[in-house]
C-alpha atoms as a PDB file:
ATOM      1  CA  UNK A   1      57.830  74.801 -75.722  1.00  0.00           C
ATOM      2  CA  UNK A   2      56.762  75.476 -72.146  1.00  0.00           C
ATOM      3  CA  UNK A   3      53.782  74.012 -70.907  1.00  0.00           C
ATOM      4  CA  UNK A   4      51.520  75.983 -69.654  1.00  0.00           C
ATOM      5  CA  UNK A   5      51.120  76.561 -65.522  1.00  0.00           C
ATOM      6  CA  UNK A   6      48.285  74.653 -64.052  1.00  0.00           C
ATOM      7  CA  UNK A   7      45.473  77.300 -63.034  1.00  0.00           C
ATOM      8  CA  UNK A   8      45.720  78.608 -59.079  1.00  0.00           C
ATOM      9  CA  UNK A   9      42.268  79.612 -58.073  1.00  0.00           C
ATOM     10  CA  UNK A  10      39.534  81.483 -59.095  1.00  0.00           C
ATOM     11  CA  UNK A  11      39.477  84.048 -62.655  1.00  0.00           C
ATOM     12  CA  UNK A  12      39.592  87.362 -60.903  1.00  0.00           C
ATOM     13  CA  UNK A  13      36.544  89.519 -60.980  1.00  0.00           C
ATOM     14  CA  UNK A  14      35.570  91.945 -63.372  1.00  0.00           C
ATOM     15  CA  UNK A  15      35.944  95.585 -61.828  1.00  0.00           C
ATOM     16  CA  UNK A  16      32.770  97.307 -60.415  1.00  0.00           C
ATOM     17  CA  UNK A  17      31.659 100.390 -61.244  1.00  0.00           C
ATOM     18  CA  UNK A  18      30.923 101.546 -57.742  1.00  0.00           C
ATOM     19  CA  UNK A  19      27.622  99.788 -56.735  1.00  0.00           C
ATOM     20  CA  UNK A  20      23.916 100.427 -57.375  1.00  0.00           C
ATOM     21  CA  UNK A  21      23.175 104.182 -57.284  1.00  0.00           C
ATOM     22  CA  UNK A  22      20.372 105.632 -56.029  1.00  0.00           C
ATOM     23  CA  UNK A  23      18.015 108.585 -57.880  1.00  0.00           C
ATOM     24  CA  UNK A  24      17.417 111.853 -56.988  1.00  0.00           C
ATOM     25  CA  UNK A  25      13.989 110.735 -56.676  1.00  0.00           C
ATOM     26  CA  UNK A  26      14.885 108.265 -53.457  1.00  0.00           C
ATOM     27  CA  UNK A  27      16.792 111.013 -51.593  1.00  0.00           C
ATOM     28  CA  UNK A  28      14.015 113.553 -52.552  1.00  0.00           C
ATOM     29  CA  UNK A  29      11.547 110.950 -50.677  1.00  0.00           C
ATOM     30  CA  UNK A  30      13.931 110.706 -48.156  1.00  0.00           C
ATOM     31  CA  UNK A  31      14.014 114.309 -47.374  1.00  0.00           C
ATOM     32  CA  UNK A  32      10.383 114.684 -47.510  1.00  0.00           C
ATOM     33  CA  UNK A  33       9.853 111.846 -44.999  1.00  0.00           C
ATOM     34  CA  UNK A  34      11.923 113.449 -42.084  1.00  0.00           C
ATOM     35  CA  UNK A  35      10.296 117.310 -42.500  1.00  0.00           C
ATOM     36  CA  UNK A  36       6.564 115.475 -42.184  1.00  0.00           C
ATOM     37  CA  UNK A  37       8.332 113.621 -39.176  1.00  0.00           C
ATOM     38  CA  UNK A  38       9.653 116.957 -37.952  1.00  0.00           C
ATOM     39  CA  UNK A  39       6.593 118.981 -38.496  1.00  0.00           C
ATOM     40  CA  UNK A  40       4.460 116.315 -36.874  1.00  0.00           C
ATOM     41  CA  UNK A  41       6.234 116.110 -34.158  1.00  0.00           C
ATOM     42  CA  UNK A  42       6.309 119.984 -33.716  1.00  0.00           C
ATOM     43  CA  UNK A  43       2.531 120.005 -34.047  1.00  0.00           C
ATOM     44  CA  UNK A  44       1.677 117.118 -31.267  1.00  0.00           C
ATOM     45  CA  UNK A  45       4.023 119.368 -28.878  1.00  0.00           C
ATOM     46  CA  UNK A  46       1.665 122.758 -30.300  1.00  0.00           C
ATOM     47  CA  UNK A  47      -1.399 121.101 -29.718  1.00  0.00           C
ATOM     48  CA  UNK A  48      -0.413 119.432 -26.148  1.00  0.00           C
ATOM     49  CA  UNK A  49       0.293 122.953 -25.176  1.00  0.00           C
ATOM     50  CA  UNK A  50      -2.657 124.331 -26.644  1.00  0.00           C
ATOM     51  CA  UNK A  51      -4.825 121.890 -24.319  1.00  0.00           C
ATOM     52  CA  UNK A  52      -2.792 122.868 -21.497  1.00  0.00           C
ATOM     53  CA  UNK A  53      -3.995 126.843 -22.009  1.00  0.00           C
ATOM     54  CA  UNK A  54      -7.639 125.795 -22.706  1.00  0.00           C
ATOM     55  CA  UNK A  55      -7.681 123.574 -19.719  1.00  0.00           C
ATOM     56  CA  UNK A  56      -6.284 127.078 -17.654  1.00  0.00           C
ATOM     57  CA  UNK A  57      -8.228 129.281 -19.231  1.00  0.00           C
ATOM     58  CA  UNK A  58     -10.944 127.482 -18.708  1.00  0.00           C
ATOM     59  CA  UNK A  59     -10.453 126.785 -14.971  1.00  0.00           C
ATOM     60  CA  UNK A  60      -9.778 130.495 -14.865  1.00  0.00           C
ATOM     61  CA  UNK A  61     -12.963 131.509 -16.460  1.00  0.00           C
ATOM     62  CA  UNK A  62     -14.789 129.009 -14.473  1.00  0.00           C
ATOM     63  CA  UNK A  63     -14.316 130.500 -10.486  1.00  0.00           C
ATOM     64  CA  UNK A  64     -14.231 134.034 -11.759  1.00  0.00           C
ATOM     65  CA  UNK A  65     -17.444 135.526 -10.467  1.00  0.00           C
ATOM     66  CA  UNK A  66     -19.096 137.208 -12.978  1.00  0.00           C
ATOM     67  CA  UNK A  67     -18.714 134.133 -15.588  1.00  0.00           C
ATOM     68  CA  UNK A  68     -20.486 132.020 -12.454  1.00  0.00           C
ATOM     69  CA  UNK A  69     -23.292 135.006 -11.569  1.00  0.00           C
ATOM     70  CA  UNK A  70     -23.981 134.721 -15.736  1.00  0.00           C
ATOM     71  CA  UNK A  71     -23.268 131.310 -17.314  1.00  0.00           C
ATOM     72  CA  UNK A  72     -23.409 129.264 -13.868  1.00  0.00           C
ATOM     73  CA  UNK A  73     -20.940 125.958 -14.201  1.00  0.00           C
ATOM     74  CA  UNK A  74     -19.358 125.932 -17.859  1.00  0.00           C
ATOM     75  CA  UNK A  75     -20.902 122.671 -19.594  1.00  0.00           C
ATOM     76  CA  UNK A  76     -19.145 123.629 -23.063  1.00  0.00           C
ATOM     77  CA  UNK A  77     -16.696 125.700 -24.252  1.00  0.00           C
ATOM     78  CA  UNK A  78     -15.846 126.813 -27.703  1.00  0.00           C
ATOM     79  CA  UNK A  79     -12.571 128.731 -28.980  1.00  0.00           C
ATOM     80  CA  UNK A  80     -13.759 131.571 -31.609  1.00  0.00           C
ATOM     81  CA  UNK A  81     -10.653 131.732 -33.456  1.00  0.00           C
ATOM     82  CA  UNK A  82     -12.130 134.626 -35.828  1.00  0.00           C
ATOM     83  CA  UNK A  83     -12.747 136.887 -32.155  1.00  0.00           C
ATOM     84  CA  UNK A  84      -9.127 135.685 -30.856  1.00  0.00           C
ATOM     85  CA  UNK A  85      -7.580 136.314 -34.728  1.00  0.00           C
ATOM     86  CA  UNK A  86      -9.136 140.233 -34.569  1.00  0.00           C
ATOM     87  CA  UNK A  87      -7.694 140.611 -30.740  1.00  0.00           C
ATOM     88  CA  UNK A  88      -4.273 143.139 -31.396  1.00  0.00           C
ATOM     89  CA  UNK A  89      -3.208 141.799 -27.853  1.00  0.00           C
ATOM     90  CA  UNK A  90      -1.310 138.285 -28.502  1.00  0.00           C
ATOM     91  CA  UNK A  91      -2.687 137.207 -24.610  1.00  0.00           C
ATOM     92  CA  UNK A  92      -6.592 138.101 -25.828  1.00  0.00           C
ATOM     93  CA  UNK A  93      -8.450 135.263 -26.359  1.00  0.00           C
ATOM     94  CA  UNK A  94     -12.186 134.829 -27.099  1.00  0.00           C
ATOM     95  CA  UNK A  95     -13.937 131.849 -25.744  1.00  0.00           C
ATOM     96  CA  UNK A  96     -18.079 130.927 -26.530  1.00  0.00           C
ATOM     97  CA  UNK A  97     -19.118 129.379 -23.080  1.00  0.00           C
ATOM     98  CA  UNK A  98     -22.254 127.273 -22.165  1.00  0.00           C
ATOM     99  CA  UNK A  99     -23.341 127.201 -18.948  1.00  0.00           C
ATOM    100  CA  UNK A 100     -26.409 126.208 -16.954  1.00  0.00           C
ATOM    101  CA  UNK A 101     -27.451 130.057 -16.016  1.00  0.00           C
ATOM    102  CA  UNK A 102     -27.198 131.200 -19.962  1.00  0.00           C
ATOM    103  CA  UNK A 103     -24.552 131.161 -22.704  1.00  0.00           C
ATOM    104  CA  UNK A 104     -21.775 133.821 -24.306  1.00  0.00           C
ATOM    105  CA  UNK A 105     -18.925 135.068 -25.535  1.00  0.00           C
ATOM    106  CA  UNK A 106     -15.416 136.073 -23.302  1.00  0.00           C
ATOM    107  CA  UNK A 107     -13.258 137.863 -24.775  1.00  0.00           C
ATOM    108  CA  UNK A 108     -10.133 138.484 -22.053  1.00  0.00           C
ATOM    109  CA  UNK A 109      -6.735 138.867 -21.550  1.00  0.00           C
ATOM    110  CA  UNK A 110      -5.251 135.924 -19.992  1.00  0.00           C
ATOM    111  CA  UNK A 111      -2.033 136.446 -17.587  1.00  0.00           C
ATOM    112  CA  UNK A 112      -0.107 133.123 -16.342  1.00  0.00           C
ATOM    113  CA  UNK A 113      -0.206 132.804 -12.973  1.00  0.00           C
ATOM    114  CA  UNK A 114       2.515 129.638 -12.765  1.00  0.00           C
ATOM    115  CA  UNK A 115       3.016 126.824 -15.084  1.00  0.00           C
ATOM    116  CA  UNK A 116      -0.310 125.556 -14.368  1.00  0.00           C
ATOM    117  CA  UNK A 117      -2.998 128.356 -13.692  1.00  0.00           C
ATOM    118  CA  UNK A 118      -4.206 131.595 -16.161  1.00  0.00           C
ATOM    119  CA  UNK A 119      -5.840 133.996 -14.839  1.00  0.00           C
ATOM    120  CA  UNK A 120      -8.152 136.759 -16.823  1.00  0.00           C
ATOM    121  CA  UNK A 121      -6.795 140.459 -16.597  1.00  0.00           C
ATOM    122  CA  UNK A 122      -9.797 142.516 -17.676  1.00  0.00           C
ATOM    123  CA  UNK A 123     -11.901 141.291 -20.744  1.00  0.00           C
ATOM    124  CA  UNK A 124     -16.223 141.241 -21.599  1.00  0.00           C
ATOM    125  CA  UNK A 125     -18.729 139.058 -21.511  1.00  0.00           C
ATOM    126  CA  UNK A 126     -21.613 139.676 -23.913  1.00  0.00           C
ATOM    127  CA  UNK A 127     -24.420 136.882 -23.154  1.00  0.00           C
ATOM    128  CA  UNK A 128     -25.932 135.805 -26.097  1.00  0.00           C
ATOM    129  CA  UNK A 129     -29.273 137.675 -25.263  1.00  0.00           C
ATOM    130  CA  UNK A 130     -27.533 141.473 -25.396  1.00  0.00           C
ATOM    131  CA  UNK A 131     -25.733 142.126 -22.442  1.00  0.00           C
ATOM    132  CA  UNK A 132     -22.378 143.024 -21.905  1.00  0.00           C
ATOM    133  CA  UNK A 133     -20.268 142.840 -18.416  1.00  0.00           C
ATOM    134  CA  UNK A 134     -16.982 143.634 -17.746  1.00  0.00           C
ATOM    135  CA  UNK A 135     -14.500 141.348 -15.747  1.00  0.00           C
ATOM    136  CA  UNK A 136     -12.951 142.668 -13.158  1.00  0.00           C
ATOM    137  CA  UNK A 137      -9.029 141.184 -13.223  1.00  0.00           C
ATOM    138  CA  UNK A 138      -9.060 137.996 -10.916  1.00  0.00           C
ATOM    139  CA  UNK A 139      -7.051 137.674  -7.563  1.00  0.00           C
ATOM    140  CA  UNK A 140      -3.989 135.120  -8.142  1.00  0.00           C
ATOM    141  CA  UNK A 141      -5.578 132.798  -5.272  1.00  0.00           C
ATOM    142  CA  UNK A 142      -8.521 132.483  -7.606  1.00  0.00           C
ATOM    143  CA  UNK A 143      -7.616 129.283  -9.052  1.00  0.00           C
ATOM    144  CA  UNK A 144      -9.412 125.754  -9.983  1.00  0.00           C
ATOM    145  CA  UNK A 145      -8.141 122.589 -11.316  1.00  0.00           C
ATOM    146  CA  UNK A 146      -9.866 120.282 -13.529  1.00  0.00           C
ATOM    147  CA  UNK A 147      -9.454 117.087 -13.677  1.00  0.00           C
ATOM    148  CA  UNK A 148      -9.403 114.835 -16.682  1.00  0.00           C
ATOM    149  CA  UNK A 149     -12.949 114.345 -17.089  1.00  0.00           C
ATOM    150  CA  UNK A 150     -13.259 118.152 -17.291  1.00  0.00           C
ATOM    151  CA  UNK A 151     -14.587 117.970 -13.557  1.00  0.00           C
ATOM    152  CA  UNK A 152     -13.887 121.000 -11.068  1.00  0.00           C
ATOM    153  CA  UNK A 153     -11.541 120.272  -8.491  1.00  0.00           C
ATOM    154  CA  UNK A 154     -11.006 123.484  -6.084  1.00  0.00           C
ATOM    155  CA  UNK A 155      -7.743 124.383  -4.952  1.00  0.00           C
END
């Protein structure tokens, strides 16, 4: 009889079947994770650029001279998104402005002057107490900055 050989190491392992599988549910998760991510993202960048046009707009409406003979310097300023929403013209825009001469409703056509300045192409005014005034389209060099406390700061 043969004796038997003297054991060399370790039994080997048992063979895997691959590894620990993940659900559908995981990469579903996943998935749903990165759109929010995406479509967050996307909205920070639509909002920042929203600001940017309110901030124009507003500077825009703020040296024009009819907005100044009627609502004096803008204190507040509200976007009426049901006026804007009703406008066929995608650059129409309706604005409710507070001022310290009276308070109203613009509803113009914004043009972009450069990356930082609007300017209004024609539009109305209709004060809160009944009347209505047209604005005149605005001279390019009509222009005002504000600054981050909403402060004017002319050009």
């Amino acid at each position: 009889m043969s004796t038997p050989e003297p054991l060399q190491g370790p039994a080997p392992l048992p063979p895997t079947t691959g590894g620990k599988r993940r659900g559908a549910g995981f990469w579903i998760a996943v998935g749903a994770g990165v759109v929010a991510l995406v479509a967050a993202c996307a909205g920070a960048v639509a909002w920042w650029g929203w600001d940017a046009f309110t901030d124009q707009a507003r500077s825009a409406m703020a040296v024009h001279p009819t907005v100044i003979e009627h609502i004096g310097t803008i204190r507040e300023m509200d976007v009426d998104w049901t006026a804007t929403g009703a406008e066929p013209d995608d650059d129409t825009f309706a604005f409710h402005l507070y001022g310290d001469h009276g308070s109203g409703m613009v509803i113009a056509r914004f043009v972009t002057v450069d990356s930082d300045h609007e300017r209004i192409d024609s539009g109305t005014l209709t004060m809160d107490n009944g009347p209505r005034v047209s604005l005149a389209p605005q001279d390019d060099g009509d222009v005002l900055d504000m600054d981050e406390d909403g402060q004017e700061d002319a050009e």
